[in-house]
N, C-alpha and C. Protein backbone atom coordinates (compact mmCIF):
# COMPACT_ATOMS: atom_id res chain seq x y z
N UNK A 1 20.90 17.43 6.24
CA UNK A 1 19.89 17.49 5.21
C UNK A 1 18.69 16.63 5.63
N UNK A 2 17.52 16.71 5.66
CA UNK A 2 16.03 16.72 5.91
C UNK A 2 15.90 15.76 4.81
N UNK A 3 15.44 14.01 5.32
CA UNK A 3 15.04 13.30 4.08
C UNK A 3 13.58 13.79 3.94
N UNK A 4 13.06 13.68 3.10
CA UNK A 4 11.75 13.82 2.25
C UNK A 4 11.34 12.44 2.22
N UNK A 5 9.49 12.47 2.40
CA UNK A 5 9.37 11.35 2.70
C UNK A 5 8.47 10.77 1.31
N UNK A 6 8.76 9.91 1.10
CA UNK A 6 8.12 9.02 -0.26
C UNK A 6 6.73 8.49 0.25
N UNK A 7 5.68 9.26 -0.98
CA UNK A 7 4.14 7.82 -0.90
C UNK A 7 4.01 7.29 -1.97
N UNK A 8 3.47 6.31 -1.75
CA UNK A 8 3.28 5.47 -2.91
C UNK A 8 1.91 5.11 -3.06
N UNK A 9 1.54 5.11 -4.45
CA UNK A 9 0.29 4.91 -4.92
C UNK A 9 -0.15 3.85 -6.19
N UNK A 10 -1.06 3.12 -6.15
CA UNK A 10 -1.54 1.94 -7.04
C UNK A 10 -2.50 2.40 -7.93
N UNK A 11 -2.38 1.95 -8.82
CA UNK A 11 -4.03 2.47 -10.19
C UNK A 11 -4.27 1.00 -10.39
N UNK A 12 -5.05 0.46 -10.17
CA UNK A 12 -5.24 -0.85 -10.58
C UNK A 12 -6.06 -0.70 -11.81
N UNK A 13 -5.60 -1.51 -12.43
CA UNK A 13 -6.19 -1.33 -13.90
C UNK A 13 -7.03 -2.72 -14.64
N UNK A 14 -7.51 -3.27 -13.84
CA UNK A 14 -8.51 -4.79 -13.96
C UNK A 14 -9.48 -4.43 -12.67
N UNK A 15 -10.62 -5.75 -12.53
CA UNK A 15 -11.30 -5.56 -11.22
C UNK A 15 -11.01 -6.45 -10.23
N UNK A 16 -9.84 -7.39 -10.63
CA UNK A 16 -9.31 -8.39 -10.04
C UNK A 16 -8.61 -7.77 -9.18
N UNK A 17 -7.76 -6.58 -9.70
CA UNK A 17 -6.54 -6.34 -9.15
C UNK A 17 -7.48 -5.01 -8.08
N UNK A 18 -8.30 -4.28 -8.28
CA UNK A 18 -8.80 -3.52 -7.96
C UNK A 18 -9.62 -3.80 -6.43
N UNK A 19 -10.00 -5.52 -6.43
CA UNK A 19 -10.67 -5.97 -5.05
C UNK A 19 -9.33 -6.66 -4.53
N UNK A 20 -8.69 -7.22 -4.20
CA UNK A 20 -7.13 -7.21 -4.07
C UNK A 20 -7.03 -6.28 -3.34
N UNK A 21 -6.75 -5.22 -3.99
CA UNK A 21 -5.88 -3.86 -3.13
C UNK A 21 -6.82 -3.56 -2.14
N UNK A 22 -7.94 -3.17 -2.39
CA UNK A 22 -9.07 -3.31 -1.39
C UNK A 22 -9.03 -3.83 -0.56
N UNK A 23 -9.21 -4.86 -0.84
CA UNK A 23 -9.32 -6.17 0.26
C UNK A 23 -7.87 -6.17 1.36
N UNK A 24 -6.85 -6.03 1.33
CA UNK A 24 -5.78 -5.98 1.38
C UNK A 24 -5.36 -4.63 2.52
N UNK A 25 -5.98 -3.73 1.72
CA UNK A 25 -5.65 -2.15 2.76
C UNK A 25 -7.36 -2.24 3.64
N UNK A 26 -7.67 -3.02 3.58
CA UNK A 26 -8.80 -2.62 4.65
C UNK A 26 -8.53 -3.46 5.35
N UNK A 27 -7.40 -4.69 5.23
CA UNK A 27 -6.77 -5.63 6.64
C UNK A 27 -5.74 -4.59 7.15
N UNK A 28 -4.60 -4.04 6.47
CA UNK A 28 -3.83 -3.56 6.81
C UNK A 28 -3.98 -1.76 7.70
N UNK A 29 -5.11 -1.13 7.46
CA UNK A 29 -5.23 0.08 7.67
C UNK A 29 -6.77 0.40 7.27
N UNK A 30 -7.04 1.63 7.66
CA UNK A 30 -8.23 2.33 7.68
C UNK A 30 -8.89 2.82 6.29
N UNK A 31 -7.76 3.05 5.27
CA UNK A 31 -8.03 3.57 3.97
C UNK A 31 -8.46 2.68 3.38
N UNK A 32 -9.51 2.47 2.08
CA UNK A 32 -9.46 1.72 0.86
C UNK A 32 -10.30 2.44 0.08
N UNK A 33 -10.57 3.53 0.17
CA UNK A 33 -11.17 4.28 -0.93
C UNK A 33 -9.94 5.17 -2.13
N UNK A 34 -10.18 5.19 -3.42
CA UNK A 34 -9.74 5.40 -4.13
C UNK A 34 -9.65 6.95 -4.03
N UNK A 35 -8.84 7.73 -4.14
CA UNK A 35 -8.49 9.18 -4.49
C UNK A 35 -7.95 9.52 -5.97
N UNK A 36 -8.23 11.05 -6.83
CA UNK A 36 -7.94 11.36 -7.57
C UNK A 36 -6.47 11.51 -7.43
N UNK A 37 -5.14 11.41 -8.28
CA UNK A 37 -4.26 11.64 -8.39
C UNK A 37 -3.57 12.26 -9.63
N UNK A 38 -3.45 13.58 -9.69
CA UNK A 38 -2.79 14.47 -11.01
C UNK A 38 -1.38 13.82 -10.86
N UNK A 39 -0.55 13.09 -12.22
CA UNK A 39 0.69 12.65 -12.34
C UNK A 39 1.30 14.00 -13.35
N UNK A 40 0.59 14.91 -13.41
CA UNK A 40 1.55 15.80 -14.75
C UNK A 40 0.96 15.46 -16.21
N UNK A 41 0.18 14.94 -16.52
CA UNK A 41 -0.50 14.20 -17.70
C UNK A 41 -1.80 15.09 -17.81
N UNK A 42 -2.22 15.36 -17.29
CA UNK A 42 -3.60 16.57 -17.77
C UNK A 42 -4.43 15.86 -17.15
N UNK A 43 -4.74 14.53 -16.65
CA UNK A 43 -5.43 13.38 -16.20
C UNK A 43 -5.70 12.99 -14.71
N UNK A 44 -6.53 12.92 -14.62
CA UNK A 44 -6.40 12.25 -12.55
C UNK A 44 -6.22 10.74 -12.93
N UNK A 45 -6.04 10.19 -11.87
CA UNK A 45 -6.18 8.74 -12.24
C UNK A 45 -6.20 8.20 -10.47
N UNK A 46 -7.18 7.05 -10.75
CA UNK A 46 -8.30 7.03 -9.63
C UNK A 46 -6.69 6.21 -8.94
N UNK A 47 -6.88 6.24 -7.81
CA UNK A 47 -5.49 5.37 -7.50
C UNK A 47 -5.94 5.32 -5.60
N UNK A 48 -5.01 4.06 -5.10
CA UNK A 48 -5.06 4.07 -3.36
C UNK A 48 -3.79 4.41 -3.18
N UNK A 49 -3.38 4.91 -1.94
CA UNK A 49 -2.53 5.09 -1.63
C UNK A 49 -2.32 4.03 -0.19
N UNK A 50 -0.52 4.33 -0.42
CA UNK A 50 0.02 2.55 -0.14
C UNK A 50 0.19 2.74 0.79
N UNK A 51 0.57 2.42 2.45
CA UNK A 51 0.98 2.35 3.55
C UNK A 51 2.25 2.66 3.70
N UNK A 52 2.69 1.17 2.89
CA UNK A 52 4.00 1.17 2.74
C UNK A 52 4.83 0.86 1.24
N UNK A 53 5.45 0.46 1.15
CA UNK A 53 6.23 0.18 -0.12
C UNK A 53 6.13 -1.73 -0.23
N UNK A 54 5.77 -2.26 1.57
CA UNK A 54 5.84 -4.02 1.24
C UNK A 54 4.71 -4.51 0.24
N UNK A 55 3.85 -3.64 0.05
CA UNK A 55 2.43 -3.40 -0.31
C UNK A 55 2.76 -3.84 -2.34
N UNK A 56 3.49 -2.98 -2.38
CA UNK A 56 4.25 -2.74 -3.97
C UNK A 56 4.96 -4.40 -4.01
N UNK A 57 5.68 -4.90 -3.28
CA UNK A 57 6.13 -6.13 -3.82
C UNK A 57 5.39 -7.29 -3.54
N UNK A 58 4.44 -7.33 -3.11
CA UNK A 58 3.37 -8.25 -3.02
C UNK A 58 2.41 -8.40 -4.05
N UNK A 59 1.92 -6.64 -4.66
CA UNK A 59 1.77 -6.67 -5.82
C UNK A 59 2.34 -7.35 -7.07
N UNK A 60 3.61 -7.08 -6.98
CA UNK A 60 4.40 -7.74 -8.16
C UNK A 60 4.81 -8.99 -7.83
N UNK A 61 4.61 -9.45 -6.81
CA UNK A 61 4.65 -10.84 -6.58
C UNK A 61 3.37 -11.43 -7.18
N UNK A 62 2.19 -11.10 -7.07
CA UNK A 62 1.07 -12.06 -7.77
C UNK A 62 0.61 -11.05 -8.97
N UNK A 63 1.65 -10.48 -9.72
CA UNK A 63 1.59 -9.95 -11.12
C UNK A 63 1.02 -11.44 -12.41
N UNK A 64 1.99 -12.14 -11.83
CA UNK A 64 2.21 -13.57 -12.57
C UNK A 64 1.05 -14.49 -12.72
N UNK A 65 1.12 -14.21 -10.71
CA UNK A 65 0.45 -15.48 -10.14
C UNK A 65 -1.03 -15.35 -10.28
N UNK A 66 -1.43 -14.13 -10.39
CA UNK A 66 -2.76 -13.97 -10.61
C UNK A 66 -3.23 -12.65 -11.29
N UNK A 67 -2.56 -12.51 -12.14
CA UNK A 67 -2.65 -11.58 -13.30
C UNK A 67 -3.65 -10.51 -13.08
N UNK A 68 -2.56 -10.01 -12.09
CA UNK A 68 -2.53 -8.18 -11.62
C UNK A 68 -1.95 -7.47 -12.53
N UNK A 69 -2.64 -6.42 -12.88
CA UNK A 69 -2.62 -5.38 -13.65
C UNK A 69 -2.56 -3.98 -12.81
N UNK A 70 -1.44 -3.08 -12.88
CA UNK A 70 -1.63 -2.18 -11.98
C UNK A 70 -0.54 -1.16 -12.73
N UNK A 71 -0.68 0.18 -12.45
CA UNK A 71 0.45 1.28 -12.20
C UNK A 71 0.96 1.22 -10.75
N UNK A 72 2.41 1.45 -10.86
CA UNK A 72 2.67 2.58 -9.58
C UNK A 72 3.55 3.46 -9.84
N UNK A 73 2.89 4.93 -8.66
CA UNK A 73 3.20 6.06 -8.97
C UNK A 73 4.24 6.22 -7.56
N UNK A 74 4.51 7.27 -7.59
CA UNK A 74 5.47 7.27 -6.62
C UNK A 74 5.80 9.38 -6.38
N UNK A 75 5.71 9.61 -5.12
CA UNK A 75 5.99 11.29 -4.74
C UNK A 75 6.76 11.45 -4.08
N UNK A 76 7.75 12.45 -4.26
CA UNK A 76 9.11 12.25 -2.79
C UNK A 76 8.29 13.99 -2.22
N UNK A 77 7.93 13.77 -0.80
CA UNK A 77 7.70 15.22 -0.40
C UNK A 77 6.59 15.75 -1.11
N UNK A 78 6.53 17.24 -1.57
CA UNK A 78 5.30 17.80 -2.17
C UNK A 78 5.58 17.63 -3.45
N UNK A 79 6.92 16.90 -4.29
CA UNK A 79 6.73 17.30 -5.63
C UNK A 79 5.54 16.50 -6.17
N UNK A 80 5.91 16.40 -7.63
CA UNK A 80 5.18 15.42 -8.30
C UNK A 80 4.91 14.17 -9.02
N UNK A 81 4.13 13.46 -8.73
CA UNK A 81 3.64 11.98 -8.57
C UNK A 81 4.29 11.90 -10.06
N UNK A 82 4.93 10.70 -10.26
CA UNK A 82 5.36 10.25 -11.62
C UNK A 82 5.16 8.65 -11.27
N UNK A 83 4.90 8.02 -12.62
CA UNK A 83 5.00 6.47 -12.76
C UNK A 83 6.38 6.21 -12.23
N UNK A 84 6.41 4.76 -11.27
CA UNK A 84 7.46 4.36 -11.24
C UNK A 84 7.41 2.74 -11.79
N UNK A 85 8.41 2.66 -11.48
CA UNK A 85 8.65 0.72 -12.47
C UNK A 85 9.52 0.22 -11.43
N UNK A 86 9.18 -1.13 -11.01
CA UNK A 86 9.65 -1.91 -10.47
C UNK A 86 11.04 -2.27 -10.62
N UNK A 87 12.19 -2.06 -10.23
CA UNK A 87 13.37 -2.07 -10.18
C UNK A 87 14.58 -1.13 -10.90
N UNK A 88 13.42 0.17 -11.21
CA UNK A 88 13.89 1.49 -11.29
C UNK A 88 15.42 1.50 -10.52
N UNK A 89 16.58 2.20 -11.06
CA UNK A 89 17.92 2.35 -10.69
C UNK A 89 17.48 4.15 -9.92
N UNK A 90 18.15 4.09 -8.88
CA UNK A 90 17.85 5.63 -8.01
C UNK A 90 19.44 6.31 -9.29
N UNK A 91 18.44 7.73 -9.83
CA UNK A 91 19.69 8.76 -10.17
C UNK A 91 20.78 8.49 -9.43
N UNK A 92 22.14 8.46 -10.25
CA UNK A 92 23.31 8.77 -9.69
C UNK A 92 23.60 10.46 -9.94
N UNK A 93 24.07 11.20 -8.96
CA UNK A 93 24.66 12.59 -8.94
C UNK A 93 26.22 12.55 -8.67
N UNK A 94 26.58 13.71 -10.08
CA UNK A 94 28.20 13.30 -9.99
C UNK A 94 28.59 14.41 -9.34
């Protein structure tokens, strides 16, 4: 079986958190422009897309520390982008 590969995406929702991610993916990689993202909601929502997933716990590491405000979305393959939450349990299949 063929894994499917997961991206991950940020909506920053302050301007704190918004130069952050910025700042951040233009050390790490070539991207930092924001793209539209349809989650199933009727809505785009302006969002970057993540490199990787270390990206996501660094985020929630200075959630606290410096009061980041953000979504993350999450796509396995071509389906569709849904909110995810930080320490989400993966479906069990019986």
């Amino acid at each position: 079986m063929k894994k499917r590969k997961t991206y991950w995406f940020v909506e920053p929702l302050n301007s704190l958190t918004n130069e952050a991610i910025a700042r951040e993916l233009a050390k790490t990689s070539d991207i930092s422009e924001t793209i539209g993202l349809d989650v199933g909601d009727d809505s785009r929502h302006d969002v970057f897309q993540l490199p990787s997933y270390h990206l996501i716990s660094l985020l929630y590491a200075g959630k606290v520390k410096f009061g980041f405000k953000f979504k993350i979305y999450r796509r396995q393959g071509r389906g569709q982008a849904r909110e995810w939450l930080f320490g989400e349990k993966k479906p069990s299949f019986i």
